[in-house]
PDB file of N, CA and C in Angstrom:
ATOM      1  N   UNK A   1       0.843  -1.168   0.000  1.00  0.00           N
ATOM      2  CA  UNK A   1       0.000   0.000   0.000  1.00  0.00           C
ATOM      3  C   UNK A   1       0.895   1.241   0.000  1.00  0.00           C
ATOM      4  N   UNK A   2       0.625   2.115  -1.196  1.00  0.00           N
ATOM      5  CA  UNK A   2       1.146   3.867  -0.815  1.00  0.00           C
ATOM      6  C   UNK A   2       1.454   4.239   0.535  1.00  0.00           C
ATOM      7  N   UNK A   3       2.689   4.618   0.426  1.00  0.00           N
ATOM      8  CA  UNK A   3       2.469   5.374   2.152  1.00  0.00           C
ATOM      9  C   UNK A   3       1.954   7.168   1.566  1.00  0.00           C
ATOM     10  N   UNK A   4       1.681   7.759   2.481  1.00  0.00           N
ATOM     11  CA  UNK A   4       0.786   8.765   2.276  1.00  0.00           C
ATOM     12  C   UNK A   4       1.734  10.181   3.004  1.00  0.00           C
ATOM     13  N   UNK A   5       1.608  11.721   1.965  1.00  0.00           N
ATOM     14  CA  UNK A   5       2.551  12.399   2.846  1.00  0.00           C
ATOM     15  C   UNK A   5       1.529  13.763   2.670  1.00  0.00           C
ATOM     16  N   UNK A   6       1.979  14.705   3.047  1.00  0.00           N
ATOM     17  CA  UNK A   6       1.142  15.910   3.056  1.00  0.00           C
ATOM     18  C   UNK A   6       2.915  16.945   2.888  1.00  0.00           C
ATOM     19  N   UNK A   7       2.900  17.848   2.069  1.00  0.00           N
ATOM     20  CA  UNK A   7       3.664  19.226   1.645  1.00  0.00           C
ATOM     21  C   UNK A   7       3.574  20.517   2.076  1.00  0.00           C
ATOM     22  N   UNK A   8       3.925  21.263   2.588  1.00  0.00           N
ATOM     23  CA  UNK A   8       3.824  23.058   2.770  1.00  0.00           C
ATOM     24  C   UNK A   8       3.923  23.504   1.576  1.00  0.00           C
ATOM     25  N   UNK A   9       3.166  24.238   0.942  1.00  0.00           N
ATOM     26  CA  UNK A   9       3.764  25.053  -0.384  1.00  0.00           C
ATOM     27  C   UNK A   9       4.116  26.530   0.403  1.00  0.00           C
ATOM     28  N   UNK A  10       3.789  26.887   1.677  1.00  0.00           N
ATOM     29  CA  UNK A  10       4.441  27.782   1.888  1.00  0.00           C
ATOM     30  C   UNK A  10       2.962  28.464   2.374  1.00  0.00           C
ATOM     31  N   UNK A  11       1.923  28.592   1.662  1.00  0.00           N
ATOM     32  CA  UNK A  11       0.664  29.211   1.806  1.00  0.00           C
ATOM     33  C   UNK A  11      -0.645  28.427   3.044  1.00  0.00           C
ATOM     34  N   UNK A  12      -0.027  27.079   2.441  1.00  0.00           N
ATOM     35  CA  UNK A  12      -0.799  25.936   2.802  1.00  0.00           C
ATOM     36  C   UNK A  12      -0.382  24.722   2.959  1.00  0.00           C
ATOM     37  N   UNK A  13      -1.533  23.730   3.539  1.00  0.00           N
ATOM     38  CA  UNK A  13      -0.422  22.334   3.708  1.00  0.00           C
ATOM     39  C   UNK A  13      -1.311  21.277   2.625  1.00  0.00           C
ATOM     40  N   UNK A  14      -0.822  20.704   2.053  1.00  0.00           N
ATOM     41  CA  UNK A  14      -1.774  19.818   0.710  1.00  0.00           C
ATOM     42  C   UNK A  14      -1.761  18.294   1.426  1.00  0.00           C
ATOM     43  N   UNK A  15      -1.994  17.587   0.958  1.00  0.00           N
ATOM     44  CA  UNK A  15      -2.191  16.163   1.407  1.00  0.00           C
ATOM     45  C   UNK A  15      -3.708  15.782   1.930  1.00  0.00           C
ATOM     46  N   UNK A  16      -3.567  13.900   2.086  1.00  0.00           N
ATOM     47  CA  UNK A  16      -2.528  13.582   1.985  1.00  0.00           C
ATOM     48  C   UNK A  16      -2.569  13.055   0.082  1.00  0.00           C
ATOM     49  N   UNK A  17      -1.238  13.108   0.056  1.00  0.00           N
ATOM     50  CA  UNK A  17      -0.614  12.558  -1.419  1.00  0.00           C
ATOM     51  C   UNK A  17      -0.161  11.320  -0.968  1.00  0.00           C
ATOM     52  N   UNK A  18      -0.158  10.735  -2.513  1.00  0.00           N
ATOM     53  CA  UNK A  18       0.817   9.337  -2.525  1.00  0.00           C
ATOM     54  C   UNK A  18       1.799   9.667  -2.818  1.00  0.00           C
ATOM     55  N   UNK A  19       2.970   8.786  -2.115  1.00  0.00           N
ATOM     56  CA  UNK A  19       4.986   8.951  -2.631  1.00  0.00           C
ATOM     57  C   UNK A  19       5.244   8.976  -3.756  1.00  0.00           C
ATOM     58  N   UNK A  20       4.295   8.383  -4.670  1.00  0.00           N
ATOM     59  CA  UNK A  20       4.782   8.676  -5.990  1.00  0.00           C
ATOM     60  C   UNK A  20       3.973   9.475  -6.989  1.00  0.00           C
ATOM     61  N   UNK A  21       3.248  10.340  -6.409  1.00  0.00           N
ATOM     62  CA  UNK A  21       3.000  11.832  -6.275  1.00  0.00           C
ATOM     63  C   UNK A  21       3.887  12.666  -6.398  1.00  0.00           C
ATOM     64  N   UNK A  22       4.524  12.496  -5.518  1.00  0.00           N
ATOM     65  CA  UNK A  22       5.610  13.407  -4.750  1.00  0.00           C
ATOM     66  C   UNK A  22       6.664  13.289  -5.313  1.00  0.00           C
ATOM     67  N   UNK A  23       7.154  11.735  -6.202  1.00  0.00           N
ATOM     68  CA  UNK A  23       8.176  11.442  -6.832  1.00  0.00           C
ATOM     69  C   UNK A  23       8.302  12.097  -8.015  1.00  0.00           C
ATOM     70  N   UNK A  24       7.154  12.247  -8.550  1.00  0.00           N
ATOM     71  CA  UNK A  24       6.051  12.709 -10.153  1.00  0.00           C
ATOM     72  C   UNK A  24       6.612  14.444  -9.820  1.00  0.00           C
ATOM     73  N   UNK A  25       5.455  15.247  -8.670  1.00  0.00           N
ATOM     74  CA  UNK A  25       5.793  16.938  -8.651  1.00  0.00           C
ATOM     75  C   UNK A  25       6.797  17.067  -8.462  1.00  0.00           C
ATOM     76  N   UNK A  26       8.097  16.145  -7.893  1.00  0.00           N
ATOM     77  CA  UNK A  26       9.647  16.658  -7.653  1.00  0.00           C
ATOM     78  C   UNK A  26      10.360  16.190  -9.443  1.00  0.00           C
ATOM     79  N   UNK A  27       9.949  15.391 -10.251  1.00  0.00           N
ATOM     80  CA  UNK A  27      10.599  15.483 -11.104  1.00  0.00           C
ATOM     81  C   UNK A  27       9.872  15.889 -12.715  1.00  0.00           C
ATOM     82  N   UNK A  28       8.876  17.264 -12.175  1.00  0.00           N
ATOM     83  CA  UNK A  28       8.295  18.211 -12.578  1.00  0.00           C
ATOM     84  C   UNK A  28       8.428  19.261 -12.369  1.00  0.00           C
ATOM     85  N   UNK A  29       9.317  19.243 -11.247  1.00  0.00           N
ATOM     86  CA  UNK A  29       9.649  20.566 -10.799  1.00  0.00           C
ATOM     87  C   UNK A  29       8.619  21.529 -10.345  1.00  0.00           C
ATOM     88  N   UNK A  30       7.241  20.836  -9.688  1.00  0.00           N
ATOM     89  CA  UNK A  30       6.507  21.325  -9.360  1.00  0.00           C
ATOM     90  C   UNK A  30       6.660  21.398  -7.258  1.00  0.00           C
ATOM     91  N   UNK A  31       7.264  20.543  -7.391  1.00  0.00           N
ATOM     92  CA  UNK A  31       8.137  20.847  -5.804  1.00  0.00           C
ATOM     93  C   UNK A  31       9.834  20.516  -5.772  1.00  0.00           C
ATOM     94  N   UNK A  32      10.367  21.367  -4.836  1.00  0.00           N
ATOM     95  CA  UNK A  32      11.606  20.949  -5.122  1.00  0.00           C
ATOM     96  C   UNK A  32      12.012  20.182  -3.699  1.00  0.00           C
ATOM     97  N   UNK A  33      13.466  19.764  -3.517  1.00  0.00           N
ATOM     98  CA  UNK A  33      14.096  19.121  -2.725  1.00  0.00           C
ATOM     99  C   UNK A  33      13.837  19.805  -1.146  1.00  0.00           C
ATOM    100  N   UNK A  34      13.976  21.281  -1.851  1.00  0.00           N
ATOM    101  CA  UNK A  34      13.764  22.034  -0.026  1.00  0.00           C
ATOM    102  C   UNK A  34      12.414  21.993   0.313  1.00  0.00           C
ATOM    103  N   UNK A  35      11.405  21.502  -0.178  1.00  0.00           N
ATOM    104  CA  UNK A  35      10.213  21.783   0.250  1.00  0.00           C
ATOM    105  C   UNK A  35       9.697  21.011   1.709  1.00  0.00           C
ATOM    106  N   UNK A  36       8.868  21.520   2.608  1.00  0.00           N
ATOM    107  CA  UNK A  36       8.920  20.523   3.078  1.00  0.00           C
ATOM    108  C   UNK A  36       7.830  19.532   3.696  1.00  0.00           C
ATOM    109  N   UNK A  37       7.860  18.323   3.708  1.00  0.00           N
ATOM    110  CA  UNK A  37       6.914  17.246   3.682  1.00  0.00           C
ATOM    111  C   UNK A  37       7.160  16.608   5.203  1.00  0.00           C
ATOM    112  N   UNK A  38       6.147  16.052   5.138  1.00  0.00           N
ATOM    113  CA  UNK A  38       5.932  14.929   6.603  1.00  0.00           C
ATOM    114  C   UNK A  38       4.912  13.265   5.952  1.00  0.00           C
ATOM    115  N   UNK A  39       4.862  12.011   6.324  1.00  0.00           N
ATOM    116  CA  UNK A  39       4.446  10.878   6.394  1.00  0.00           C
ATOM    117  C   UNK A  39       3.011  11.442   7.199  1.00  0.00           C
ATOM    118  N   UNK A  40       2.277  10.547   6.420  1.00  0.00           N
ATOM    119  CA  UNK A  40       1.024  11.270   7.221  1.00  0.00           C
ATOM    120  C   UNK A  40       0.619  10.391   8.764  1.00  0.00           C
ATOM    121  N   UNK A  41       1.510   9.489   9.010  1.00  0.00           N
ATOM    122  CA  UNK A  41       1.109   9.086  10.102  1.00  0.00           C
ATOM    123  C   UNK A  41       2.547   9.579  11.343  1.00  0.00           C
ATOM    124  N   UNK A  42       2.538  11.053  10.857  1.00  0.00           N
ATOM    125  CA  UNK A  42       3.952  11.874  11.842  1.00  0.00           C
ATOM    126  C   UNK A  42       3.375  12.903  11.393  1.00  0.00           C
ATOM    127  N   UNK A  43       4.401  13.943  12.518  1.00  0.00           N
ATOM    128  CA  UNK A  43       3.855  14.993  12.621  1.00  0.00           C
ATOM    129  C   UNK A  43       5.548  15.880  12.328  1.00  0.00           C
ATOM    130  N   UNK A  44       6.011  15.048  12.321  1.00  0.00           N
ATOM    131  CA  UNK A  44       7.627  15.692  12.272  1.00  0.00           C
ATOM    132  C   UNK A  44       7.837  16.204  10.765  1.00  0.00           C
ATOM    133  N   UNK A  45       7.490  17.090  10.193  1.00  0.00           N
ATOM    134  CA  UNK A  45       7.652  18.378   9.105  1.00  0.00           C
ATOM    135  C   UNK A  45       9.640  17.882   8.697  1.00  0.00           C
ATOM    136  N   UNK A  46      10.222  17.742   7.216  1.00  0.00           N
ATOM    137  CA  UNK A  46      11.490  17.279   6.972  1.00  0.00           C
ATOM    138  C   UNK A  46      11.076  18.124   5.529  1.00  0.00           C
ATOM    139  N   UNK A  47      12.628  18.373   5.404  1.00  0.00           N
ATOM    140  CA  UNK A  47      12.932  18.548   3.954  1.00  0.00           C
ATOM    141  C   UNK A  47      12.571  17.551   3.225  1.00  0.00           C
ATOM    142  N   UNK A  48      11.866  17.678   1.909  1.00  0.00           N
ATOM    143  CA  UNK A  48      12.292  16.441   1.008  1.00  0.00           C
ATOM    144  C   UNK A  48      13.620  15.938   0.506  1.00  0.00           C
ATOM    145  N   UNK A  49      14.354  16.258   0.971  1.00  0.00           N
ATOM    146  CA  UNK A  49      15.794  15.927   0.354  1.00  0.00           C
ATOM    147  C   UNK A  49      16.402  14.828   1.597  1.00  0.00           C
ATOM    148  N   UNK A  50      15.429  15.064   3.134  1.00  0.00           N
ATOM    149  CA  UNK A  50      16.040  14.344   4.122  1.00  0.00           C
ATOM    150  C   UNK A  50      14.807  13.374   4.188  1.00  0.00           C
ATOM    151  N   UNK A  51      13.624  13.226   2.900  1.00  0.00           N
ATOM    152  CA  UNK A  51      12.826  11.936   3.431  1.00  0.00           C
ATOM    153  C   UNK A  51      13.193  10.676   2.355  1.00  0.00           C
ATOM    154  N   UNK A  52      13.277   9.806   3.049  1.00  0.00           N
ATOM    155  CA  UNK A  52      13.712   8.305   2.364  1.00  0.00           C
ATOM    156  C   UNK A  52      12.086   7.923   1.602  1.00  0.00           C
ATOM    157  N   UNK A  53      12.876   8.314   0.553  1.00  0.00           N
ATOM    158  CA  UNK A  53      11.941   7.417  -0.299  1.00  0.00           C
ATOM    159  C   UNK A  53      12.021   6.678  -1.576  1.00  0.00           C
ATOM    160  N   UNK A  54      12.611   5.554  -0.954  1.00  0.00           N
ATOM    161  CA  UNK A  54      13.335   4.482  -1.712  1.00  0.00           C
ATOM    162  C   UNK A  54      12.086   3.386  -2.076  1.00  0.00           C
ATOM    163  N   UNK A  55      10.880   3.296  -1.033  1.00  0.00           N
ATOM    164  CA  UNK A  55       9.946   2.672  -1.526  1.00  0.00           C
ATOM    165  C   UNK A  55       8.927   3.013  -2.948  1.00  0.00           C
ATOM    166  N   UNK A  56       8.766   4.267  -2.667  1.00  0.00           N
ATOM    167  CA  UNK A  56       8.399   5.085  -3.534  1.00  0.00           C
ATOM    168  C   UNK A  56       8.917   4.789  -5.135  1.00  0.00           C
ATOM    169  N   UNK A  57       9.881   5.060  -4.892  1.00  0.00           N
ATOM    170  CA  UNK A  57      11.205   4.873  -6.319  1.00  0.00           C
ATOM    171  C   UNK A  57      10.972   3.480  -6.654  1.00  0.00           C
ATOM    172  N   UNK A  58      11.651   2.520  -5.657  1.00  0.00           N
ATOM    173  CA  UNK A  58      11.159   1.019  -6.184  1.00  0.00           C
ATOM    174  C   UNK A  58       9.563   0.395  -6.844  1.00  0.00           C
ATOM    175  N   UNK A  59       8.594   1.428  -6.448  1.00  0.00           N
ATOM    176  CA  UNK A  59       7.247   0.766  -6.869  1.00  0.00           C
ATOM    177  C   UNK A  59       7.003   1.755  -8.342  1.00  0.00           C
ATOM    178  N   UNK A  60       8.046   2.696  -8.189  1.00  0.00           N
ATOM    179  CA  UNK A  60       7.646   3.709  -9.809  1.00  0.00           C
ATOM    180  C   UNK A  60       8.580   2.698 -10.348  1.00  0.00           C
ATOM    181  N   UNK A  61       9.377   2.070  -9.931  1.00  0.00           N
ATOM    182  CA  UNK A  61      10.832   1.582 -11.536  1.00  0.00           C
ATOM    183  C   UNK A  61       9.700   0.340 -11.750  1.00  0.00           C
ATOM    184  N   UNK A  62       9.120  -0.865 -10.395  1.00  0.00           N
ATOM    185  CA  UNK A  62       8.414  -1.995 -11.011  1.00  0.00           C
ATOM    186  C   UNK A  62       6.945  -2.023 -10.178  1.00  0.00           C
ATOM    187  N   UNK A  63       6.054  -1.201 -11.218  1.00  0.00           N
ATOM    188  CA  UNK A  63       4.522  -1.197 -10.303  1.00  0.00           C
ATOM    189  C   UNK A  63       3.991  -2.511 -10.179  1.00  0.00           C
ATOM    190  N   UNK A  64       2.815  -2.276  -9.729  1.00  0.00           N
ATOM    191  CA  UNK A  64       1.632  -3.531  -9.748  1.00  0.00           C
ATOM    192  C   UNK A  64       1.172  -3.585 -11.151  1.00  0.00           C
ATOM    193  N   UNK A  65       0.486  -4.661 -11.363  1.00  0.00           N
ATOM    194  CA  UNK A  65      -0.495  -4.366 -12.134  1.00  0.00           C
ATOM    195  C   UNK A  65      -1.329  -3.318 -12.066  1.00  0.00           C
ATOM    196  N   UNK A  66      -2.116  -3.373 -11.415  1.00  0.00           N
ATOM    197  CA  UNK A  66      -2.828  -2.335 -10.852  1.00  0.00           C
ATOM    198  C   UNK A  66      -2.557  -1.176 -10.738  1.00  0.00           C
ATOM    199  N   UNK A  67      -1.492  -0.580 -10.401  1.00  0.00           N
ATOM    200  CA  UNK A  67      -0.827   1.034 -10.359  1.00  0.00           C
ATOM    201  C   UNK A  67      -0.652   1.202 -12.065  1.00  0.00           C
ATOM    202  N   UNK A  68      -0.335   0.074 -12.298  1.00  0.00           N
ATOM    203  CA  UNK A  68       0.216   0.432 -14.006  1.00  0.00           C
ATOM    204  C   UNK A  68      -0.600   0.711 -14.921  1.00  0.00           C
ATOM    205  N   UNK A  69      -2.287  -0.155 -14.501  1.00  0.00           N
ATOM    206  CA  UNK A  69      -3.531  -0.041 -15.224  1.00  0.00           C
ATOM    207  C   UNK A  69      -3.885   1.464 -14.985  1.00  0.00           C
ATOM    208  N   UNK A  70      -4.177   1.757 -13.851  1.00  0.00           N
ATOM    209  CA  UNK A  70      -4.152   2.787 -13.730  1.00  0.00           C
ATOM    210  C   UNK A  70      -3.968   3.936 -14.169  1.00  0.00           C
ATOM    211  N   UNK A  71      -2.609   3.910 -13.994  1.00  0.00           N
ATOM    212  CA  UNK A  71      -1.760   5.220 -14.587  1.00  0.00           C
ATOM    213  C   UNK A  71      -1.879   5.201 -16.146  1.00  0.00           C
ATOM    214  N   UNK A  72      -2.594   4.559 -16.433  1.00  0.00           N
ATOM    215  CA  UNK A  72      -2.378   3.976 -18.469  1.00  0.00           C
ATOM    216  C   UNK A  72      -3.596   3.813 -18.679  1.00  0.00           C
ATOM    217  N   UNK A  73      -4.500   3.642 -17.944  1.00  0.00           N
ATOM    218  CA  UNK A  73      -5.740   3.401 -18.446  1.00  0.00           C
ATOM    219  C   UNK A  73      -6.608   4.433 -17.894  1.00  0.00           C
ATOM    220  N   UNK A  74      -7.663   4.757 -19.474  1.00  0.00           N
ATOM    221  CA  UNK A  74      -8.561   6.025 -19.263  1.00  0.00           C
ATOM    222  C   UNK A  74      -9.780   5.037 -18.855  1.00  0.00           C
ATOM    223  N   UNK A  75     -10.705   4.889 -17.930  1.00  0.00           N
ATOM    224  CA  UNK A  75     -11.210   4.044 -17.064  1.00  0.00           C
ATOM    225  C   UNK A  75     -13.103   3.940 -18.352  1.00  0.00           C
ATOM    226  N   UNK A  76     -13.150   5.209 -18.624  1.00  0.00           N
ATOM    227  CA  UNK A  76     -14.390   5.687 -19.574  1.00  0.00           C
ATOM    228  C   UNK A  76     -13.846   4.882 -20.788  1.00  0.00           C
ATOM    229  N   UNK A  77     -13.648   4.710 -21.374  1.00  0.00           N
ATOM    230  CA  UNK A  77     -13.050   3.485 -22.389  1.00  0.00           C
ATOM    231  C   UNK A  77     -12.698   2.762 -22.471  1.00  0.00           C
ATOM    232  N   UNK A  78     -12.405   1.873 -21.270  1.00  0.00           N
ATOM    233  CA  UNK A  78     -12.417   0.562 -20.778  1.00  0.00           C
ATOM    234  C   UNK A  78     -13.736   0.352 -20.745  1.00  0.00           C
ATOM    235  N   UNK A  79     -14.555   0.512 -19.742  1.00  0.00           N
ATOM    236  CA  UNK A  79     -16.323   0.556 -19.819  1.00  0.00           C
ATOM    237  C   UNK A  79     -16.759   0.635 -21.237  1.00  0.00           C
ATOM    238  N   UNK A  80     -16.552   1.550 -21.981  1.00  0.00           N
ATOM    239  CA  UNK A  80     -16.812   1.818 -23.449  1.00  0.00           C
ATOM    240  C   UNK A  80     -16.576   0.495 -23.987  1.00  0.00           C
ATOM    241  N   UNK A  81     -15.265  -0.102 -24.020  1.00  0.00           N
ATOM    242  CA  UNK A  81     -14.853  -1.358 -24.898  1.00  0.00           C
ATOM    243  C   UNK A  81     -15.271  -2.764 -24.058  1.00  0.00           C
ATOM    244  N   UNK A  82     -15.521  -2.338 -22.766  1.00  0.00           N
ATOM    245  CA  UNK A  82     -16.478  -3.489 -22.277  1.00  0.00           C
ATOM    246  C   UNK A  82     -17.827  -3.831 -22.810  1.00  0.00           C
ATOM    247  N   UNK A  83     -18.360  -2.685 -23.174  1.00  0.00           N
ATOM    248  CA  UNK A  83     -20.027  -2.753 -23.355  1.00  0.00           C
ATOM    249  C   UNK A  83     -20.001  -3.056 -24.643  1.00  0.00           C
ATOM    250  N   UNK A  84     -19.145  -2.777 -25.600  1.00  0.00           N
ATOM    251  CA  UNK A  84     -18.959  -2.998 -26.891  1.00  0.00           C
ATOM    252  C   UNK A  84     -18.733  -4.353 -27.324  1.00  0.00           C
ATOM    253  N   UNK A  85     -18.208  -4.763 -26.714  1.00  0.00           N
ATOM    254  CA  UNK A  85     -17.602  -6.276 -26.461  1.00  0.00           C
ATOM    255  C   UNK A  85     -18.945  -7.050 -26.243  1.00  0.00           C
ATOM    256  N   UNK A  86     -19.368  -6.636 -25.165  1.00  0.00           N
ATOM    257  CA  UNK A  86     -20.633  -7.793 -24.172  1.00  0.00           C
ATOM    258  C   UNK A  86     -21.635  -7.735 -25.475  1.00  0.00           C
ATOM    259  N   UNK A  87     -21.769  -6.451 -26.118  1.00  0.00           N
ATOM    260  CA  UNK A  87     -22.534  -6.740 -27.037  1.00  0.00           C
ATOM    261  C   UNK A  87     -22.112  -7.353 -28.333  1.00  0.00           C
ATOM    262  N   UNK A  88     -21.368  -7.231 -28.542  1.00  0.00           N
ATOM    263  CA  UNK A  88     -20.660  -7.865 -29.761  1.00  0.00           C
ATOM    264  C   UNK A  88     -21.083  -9.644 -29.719  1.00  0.00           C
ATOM    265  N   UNK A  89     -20.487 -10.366 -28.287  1.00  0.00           N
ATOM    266  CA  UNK A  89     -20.532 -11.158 -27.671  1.00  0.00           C
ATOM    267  C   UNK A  89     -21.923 -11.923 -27.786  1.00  0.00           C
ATOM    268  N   UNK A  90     -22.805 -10.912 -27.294  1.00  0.00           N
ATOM    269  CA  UNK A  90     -24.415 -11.198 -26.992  1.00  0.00           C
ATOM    270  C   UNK A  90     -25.033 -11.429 -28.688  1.00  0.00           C
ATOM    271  N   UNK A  91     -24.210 -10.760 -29.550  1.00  0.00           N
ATOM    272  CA  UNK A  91     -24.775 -10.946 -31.430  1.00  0.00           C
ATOM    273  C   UNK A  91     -24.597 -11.948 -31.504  1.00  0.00           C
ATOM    274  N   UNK A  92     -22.988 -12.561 -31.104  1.00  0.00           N
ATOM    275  CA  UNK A  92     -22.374 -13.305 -31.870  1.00  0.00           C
ATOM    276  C   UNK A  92     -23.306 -15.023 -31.755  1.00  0.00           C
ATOM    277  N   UNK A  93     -23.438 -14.785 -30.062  1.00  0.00           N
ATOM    278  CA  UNK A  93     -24.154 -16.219 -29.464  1.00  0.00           C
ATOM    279  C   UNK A  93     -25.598 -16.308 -30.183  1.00  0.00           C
ATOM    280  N   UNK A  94     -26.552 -14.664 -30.326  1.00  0.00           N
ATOM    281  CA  UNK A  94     -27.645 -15.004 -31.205  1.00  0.00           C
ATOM    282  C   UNK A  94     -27.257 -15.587 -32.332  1.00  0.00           C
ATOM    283  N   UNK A  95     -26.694 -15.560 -32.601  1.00  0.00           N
ATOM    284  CA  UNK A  95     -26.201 -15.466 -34.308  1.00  0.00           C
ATOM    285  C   UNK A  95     -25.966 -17.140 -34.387  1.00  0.00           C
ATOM    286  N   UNK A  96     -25.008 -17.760 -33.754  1.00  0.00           N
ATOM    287  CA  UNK A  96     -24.972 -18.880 -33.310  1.00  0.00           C
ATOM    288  C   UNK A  96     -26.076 -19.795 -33.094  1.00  0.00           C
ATOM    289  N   UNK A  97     -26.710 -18.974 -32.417  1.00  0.00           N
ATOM    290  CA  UNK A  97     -28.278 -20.170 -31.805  1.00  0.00           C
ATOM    291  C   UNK A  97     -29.178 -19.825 -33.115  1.00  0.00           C
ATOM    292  N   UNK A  98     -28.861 -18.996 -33.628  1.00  0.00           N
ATOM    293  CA  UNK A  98     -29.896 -18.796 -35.099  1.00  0.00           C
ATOM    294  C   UNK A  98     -29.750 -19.419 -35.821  1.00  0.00           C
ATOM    295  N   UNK A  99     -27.938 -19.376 -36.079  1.00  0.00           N
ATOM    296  CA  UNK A  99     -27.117 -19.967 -37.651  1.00  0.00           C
ATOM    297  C   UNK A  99     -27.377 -21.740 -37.573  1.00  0.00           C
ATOM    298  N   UNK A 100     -27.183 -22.123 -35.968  1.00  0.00           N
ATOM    299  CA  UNK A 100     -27.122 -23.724 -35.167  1.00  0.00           C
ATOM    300  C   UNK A 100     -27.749 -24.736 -36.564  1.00  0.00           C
ATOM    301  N   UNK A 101     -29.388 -24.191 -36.599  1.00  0.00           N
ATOM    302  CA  UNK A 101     -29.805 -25.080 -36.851  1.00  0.00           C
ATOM    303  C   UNK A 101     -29.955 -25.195 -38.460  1.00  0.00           C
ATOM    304  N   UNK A 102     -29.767 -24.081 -39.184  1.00  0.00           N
ATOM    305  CA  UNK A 102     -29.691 -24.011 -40.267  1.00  0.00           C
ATOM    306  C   UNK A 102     -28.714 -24.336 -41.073  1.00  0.00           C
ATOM    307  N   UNK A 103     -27.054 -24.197 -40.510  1.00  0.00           N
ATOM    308  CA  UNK A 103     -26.495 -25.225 -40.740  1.00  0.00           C
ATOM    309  C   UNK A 103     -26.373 -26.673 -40.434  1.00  0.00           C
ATOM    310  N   UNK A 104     -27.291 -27.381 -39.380  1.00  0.00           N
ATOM    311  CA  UNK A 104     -27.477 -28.748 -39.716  1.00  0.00           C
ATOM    312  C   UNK A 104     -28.405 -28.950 -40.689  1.00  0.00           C
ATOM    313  N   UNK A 105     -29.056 -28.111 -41.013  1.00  0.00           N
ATOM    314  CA  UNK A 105     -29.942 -28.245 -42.246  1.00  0.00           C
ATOM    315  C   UNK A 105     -29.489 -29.024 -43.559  1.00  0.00           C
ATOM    316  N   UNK A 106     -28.637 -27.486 -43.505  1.00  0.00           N
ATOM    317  CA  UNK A 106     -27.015 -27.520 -45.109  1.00  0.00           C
ATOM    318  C   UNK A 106     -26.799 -28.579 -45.008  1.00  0.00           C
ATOM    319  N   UNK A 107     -25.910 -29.160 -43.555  1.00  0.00           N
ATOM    320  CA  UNK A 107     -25.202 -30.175 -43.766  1.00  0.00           C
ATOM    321  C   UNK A 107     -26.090 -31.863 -43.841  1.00  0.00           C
ATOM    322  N   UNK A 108     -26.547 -31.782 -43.693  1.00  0.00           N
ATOM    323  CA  UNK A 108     -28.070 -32.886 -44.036  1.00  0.00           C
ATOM    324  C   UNK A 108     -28.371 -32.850 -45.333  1.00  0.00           C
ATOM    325  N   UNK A 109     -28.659 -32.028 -45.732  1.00  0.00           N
ATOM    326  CA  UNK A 109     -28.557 -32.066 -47.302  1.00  0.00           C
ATOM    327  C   UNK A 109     -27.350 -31.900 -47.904  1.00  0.00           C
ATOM    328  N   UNK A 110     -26.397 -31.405 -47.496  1.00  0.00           N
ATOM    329  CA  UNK A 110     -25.015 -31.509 -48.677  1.00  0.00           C
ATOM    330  C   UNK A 110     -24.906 -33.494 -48.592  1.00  0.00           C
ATOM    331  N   UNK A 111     -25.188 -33.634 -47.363  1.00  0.00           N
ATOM    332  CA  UNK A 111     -24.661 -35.421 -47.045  1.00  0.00           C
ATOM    333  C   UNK A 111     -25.969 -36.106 -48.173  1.00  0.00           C
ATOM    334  N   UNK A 112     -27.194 -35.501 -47.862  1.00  0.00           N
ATOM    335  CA  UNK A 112     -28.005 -36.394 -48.689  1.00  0.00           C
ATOM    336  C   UNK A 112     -27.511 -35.943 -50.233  1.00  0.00           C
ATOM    337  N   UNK A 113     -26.939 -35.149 -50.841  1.00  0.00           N
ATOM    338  CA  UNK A 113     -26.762 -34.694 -52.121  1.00  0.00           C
ATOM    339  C   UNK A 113     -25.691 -36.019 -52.783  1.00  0.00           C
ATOM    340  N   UNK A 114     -24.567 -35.851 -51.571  1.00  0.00           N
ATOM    341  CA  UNK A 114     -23.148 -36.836 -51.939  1.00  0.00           C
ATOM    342  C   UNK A 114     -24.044 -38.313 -52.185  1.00  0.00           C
ATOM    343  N   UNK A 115     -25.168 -38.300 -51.110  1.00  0.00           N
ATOM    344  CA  UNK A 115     -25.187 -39.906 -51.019  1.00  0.00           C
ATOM    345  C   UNK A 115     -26.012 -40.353 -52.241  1.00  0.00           C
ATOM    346  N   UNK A 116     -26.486 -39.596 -52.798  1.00  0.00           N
ATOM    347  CA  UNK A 116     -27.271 -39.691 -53.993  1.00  0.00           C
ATOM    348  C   UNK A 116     -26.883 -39.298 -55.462  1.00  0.00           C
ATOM    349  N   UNK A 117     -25.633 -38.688 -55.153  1.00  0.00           N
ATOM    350  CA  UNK A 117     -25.098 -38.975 -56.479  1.00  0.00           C
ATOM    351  C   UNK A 117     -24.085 -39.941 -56.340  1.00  0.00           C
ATOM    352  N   UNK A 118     -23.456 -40.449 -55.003  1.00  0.00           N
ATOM    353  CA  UNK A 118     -23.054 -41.510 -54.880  1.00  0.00           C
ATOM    354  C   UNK A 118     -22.172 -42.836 -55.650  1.00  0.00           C
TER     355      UNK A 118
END
């Protein structure tokens, strides 16, 4: 699980964020090294340059599945290509239970055709 931190921008305090949040706005340059952060289960305020976050780093170089779906997947088009699918799916089986019997039909008569010219 994310460990969770909260930031000063100086005005205000933000959080809580995830570490690799924090990994993301520091190498955006949307926070820098002096800024400073705390673990949200502390109260002890640190530079970012003095918080260890090696876990952080290790789960950005090899995520979960899940963090990776995530971060890569637009969630409204997954749903989109789900429903598209189920229906596609739902044709295909009519189509099947329709086509079923009409090709044993064909094939009843292609067999009676062979056996009679035989």
């Amino acid at each position: 699980m994310a460990r969770k931190f909260y930031y000063d921008t100086g005005k205000e305090k933000v959080g809580p964020i995830d570490g690799l949040d924090l990994l993301r706005m520091r190498a955006e340059g949307s926070i820098s090294n002096d800024a400073w952060v705390r673990k949200a289960d502390s109260s002890t305020w640190r530079r970012l340059s003095e918080v260890d976050l090696s876990q952080e780093e290790e789960e950005e170089a090899n995520p979960t599945l899940w963090r990776w779906l995530t971060q890569r997947v637009h969630w409204s088009g997954l749903l989109l290509f789900c429903a598209v699918l189920f229906v596609l799916l739902a044709l295909l089986i009519g189509l099947v239970s329709l086509a079923g019997p009409l090709l044993l039909i064909f094939l009843v008569l292609w067999i009676l055709s062979r056996l009679i010219k035989g």
